[in-house]
Protein backbone atom coordinates (compact mmCIF):
# COMPACT_ATOMS: atom_id res chain seq x y z
CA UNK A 1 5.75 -8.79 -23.37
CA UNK A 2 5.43 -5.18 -22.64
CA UNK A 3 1.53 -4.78 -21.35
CA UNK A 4 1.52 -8.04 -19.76
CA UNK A 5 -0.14 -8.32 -16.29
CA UNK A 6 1.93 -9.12 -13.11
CA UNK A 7 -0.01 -10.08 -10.29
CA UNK A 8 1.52 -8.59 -6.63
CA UNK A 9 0.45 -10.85 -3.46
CA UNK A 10 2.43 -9.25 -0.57
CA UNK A 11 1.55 -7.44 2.50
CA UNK A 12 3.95 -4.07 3.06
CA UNK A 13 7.34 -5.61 2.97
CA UNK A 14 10.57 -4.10 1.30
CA UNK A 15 9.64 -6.25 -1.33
CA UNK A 16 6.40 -4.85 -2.66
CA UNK A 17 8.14 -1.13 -3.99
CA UNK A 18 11.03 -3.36 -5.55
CA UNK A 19 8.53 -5.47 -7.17
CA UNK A 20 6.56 -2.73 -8.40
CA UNK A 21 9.29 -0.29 -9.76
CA UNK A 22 10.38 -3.68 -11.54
CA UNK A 23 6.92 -4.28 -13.14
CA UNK A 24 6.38 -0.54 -14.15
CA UNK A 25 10.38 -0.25 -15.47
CA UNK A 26 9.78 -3.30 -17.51
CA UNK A 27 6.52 -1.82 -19.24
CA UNK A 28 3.83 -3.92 -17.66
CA UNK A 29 1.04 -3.73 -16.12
CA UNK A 30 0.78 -3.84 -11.40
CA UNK A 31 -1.90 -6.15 -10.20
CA UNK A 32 -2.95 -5.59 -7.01
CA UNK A 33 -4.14 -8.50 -5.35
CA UNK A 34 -5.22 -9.26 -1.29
CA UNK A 35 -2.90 -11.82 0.05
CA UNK A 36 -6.22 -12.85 3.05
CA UNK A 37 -8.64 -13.52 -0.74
CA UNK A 38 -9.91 -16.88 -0.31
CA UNK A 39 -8.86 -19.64 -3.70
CA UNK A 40 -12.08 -19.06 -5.24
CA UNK A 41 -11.40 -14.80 -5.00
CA UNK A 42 -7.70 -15.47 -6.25
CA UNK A 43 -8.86 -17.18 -9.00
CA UNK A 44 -11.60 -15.31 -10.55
CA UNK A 45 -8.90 -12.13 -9.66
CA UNK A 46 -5.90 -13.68 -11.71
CA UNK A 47 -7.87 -15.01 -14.83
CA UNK A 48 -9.91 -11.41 -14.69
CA UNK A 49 -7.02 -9.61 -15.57
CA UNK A 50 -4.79 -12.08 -17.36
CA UNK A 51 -1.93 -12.25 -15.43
CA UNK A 52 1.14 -14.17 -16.90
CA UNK A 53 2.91 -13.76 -13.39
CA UNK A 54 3.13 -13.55 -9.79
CA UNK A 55 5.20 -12.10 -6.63
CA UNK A 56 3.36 -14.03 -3.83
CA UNK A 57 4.65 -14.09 -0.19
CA UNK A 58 5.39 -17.83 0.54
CA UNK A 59 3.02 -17.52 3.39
CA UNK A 60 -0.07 -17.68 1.29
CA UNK A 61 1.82 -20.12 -1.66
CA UNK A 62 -0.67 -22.83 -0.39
CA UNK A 63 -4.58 -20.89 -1.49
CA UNK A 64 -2.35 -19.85 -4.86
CA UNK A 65 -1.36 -24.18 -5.16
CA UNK A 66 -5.22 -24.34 -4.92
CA UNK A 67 -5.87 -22.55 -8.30
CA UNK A 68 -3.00 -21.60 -10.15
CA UNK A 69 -4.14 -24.26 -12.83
CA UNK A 70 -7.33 -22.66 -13.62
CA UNK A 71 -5.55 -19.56 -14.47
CA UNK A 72 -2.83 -18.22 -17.20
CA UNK A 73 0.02 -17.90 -14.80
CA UNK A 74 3.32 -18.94 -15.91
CA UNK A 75 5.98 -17.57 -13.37
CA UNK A 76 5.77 -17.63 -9.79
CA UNK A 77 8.27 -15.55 -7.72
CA UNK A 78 8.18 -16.53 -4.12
CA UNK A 79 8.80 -13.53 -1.78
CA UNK A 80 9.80 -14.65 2.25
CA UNK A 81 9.71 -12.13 4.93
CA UNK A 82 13.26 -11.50 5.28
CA UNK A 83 14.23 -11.51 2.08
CA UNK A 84 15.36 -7.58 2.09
CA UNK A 85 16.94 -7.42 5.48
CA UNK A 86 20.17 -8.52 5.15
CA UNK A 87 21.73 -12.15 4.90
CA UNK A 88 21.71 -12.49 9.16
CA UNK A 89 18.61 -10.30 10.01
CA UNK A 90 16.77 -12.41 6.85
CA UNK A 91 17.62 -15.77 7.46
CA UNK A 92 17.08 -15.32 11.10
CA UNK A 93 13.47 -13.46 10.51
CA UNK A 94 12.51 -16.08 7.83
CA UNK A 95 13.21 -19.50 10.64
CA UNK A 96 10.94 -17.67 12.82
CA UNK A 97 8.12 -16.99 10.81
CA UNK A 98 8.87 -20.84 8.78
CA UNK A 99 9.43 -22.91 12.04
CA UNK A 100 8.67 -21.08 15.21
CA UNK A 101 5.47 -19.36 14.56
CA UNK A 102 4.64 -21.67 11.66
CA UNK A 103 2.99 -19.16 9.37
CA UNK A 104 4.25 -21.02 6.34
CA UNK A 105 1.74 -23.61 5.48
CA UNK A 106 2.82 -26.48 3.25
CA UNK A 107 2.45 -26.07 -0.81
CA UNK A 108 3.96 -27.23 -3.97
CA UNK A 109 4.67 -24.69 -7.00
CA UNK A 110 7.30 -26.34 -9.17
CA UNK A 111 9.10 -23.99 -11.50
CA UNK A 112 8.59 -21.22 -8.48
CA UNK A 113 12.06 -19.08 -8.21
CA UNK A 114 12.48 -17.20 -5.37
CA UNK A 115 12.75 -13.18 -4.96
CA UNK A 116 16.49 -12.61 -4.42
CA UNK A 117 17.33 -15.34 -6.71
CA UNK A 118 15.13 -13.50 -9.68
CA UNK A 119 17.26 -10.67 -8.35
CA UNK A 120 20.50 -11.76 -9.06
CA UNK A 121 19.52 -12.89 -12.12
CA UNK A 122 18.35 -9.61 -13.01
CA UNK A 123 21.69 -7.81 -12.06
CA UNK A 124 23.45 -10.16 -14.22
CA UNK A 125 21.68 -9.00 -17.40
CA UNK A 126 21.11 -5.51 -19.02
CA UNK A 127 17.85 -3.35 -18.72
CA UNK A 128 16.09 -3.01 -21.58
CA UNK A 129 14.54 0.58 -21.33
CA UNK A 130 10.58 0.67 -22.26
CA UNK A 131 9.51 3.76 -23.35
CA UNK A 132 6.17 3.81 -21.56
CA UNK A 133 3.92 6.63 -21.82
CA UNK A 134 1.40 8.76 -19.63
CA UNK A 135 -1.57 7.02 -21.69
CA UNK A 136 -0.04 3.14 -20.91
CA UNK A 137 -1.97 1.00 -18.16
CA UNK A 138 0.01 1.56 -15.15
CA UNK A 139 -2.35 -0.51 -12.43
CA UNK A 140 -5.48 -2.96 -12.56
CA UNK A 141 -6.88 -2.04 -9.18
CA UNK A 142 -9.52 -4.60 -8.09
CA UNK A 143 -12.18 -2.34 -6.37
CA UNK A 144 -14.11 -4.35 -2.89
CA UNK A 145 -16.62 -5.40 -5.07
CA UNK A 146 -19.79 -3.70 -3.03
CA UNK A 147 -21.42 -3.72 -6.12
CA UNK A 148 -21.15 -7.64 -6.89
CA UNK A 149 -18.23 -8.88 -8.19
CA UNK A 150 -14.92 -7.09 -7.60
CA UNK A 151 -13.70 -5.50 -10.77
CA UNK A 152 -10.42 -4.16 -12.02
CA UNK A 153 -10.18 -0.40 -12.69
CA UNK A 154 -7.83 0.25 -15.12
CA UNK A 155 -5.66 3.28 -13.91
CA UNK A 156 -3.19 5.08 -16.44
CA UNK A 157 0.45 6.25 -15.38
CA UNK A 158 -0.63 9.75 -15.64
CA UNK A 159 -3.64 8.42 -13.73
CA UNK A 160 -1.69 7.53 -10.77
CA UNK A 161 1.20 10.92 -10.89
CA UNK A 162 -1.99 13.03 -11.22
CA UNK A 163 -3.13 11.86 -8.22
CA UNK A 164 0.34 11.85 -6.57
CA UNK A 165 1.53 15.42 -7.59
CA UNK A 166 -2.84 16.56 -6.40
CA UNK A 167 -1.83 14.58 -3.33
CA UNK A 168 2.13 16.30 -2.87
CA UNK A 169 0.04 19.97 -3.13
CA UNK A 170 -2.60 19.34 -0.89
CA UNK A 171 -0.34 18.55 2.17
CA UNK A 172 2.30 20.92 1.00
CA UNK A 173 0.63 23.47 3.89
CA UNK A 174 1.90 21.78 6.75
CA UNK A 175 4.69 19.36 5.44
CA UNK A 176 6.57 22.58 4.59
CA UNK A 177 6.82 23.00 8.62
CA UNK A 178 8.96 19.86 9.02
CA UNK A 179 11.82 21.28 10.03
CA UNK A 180 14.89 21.69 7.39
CA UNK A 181 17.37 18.69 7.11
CA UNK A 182 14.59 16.18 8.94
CA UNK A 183 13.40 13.86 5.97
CA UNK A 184 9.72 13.68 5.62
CA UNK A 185 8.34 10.52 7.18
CA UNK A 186 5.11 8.77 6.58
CA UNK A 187 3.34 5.83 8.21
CA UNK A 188 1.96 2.87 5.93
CA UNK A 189 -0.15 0.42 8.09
CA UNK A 190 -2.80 0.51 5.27
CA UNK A 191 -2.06 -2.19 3.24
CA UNK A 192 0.37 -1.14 0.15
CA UNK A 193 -2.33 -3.21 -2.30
CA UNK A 194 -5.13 -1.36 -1.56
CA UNK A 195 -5.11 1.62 -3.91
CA UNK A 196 -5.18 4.30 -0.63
CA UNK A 197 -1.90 3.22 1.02
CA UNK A 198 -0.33 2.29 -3.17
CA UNK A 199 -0.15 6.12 -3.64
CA UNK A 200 -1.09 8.47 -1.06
CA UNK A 201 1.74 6.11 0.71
CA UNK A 202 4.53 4.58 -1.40
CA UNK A 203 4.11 6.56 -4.79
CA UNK A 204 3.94 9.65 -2.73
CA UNK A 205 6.62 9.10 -0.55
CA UNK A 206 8.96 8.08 -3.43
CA UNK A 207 7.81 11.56 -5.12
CA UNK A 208 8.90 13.94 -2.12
CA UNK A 209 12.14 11.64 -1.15
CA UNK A 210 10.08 10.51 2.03
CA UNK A 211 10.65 7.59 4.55
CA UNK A 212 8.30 5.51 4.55
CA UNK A 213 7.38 3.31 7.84
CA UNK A 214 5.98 -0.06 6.30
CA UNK A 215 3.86 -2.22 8.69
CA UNK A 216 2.97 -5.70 7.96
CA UNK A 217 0.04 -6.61 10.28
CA UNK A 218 -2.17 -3.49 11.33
CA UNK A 219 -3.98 -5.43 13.24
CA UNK A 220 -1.23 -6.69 15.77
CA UNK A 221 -1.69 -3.03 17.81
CA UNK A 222 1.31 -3.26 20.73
CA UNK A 223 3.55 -4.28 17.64
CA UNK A 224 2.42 -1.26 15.66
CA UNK A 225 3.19 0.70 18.61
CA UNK A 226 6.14 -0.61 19.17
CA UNK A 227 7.46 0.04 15.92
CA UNK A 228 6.59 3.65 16.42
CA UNK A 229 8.50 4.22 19.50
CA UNK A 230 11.87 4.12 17.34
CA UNK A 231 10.39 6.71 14.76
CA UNK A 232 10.16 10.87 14.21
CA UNK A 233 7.37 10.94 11.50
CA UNK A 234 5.02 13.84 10.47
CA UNK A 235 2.38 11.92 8.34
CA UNK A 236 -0.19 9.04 9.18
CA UNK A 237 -2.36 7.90 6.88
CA UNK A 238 -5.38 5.60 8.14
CA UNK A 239 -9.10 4.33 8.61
CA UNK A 240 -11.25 4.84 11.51
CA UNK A 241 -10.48 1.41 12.89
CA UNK A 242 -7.16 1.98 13.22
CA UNK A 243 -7.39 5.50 14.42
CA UNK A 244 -9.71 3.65 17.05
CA UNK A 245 -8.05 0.92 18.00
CA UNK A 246 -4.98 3.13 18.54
CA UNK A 247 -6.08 6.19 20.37
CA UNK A 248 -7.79 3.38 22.90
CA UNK A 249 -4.36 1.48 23.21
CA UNK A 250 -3.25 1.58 26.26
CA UNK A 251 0.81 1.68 25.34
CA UNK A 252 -0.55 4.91 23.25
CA UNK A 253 1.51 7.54 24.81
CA UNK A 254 4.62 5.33 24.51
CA UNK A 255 4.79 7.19 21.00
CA UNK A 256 6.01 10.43 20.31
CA UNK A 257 3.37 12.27 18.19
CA UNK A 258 4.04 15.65 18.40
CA UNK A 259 5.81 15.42 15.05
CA UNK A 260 2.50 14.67 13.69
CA UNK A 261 1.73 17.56 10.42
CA UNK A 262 -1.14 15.52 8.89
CA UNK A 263 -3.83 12.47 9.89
CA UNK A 264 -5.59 11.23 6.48
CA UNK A 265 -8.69 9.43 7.16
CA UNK A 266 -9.97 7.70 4.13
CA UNK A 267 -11.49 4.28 2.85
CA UNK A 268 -14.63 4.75 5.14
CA UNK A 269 -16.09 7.10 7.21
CA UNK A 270 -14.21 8.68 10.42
CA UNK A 271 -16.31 8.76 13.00
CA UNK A 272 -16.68 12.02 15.35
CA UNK A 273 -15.89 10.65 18.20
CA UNK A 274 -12.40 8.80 16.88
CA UNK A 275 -11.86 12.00 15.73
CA UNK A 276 -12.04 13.96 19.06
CA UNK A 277 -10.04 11.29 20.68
CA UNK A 278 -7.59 11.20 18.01
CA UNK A 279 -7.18 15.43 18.55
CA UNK A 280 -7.53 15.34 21.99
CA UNK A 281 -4.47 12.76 22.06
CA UNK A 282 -1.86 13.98 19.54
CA UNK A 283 -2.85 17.59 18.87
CA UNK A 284 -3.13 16.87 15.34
CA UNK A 285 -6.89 16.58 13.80
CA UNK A 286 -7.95 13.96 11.23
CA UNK A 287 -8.05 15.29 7.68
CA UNK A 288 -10.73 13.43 5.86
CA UNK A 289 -11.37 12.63 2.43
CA UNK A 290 -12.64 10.65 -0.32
CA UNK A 291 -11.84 8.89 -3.09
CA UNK A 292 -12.46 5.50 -5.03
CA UNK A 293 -10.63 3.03 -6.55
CA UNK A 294 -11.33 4.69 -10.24
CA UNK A 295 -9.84 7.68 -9.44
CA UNK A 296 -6.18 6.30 -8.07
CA UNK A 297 -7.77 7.08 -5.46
CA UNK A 298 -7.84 10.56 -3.98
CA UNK A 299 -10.73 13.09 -5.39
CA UNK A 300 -12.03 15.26 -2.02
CA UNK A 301 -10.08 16.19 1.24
CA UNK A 302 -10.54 18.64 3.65
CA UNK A 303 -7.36 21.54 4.54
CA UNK A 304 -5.13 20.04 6.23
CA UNK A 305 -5.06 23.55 8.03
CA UNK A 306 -8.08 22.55 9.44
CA UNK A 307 -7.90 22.97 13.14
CA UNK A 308 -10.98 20.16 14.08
CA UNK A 309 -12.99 17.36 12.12
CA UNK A 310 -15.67 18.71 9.98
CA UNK A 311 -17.54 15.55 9.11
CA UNK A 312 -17.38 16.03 5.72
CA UNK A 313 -15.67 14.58 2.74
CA UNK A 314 -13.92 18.63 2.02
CA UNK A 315 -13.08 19.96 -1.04
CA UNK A 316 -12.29 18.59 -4.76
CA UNK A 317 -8.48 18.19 -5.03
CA UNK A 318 -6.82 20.84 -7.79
CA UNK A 319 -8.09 19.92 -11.19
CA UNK A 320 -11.01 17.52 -10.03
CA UNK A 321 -14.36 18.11 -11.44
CA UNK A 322 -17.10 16.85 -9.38
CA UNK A 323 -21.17 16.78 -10.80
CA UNK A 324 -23.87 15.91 -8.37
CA UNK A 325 -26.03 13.65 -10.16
CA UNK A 326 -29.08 13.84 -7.76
């Protein structure tokens, strides 16, 4: 029914976008979820916000066996990593990750269908068209829970476009110098469920008719690089860590980064030194700002004219009011 929560359990793949503009077409409601949370984390997440459904990479299907009775699930769509890449490419991609590097434990889910099936389902039938509204939930983004338990902020669809068209302005500065008839291009190793990499990433990318570079494991560096090689792009947004652990890379100047407009740091603080490295090494300083997961998520950034790294959090975004409370 329209409002009804639909759990997402995916790292970036094709998949996640498809599954979202699904969920928000249909008129219900994106639930974020960390595909790495523990049975006991899934749990409390999935009966927390009510969710009647899941997309779930097969590769975690086993922790989601572990608890899926204790919680008000009642469809399971099971994503596999090739599933968007073509019949060859796919099945090929999918035998590797199932039987060569065995990253598909066992697990039962009976009922489960699987992604391109519910697909082709879906083509055969005739969209229904929701009229959903700026003041309709949009996304229950689970915060990291520093403060106890992790809790769902509820984040409207004129929560999340707010943030989006803030976001579009704010880099408008130096995205306007990408050079006419080269599509903008942005890099997503931040994961696409944390709320960060969910707009500043994908919903922004989708708003300016951007390319965006999805990368499943951030933390597999040389294959991060690698992918990079084969790419012109102008916007990277990141942490500190993987600023770090890039700029230190050794196959770091196998990358072409003098296309790089803008370097977002956000999530936690950039440290000065990353960010001396980071300028010293592509030319381009890191832009940092701040936001939370209650503001979808973007609030503070600094120009991203800014010619070195100011340590700060920068300025409120257009139409943000900030209050210090102390």
């Amino acid at each position: 029914q329209r409002g009804d929560r639909v759990a997402l359990m995916m790292p970036n793949l094709l998949q996640y976008p498809v599954a979202v503009a699904a969920v928000l077409r249909a008129g219900f409601v994106v639930v974020n979820v960390n595909p790495l949370y523990t049975p006991r984390e899934r749990e409390h997440q999935l009966k927390d916000s009510g969710s009647k459904a899941i997309i779930i990479i097969e590769n975690f299907a086993g922790t989601l066996q572990q608890c899926i009775a204790n919680t008000p699930v009642k469809h399971v769509v099971l994503a596999s990593m090739g599933d968007q890449l073509g019949a060859l490419k796919g099945a090929l991609v999918n035998y590797v990750v199932r039987n060569v590097k065995k990253m598909v434990p066992p697990f039962s889910l009976p009922g489960a269908v699987r992604f391109n099936e519910a697909i082709a389902q879906g083509k055969r039938g005739t969209l229904r068209k929701i009229d959903t509204g700026p003041d309709d939930v949009a996304v229950l983004q689970y915060t990291g829970g520093t403060t106890g338990v992790s809790k769902g902020a509820v984040l409207l669809h004129r929560n999340v476009i707010a943030n989006v068209l803030q976001s579009e302005a704010w880099n408008e500065p130096v995205m306007k110098k990408v050079p006419a008839g080269e599509q903008p291009t942005a890099v997503c190793a931040l994961p696409l469920y944390h709320i960060f990499a969910f707009t500043v990433g994908m919903m922004l990318s989708m708003r300016t008719g951007g390319k965006l570079i999805l990368i499943p494991n951030p933390r597999d560096l040389p294959a991060v690089l690698k992918e990079l090689s084969k790419h012109t792009f102008h916007s990277f947004p990141a942490v500190n860590t993987l600023f770090n652990g890039l700029a230190n890379h050794p196959d770091f100047g196998t990358v072409n980064w003098k296309n790089l407009k803008v370097s977002v740091g956000g999530g936690m603080a950039v440290q000065g030194a990353v960010a001396k490295l980071w300028l010293e090494k592509t030319g381009c300083p890191i832009c940092e700002g701040y936001g939370l997961s209650e503001t979808s998520p973007s609030t503070s950034c600094n120009p991203v004219t800014n010619t070195e790294y100011s340590g700060t959090i920068g300025l409120p975004l257009p139409n943000t009011y900030m209050k210090l409370l102390d």
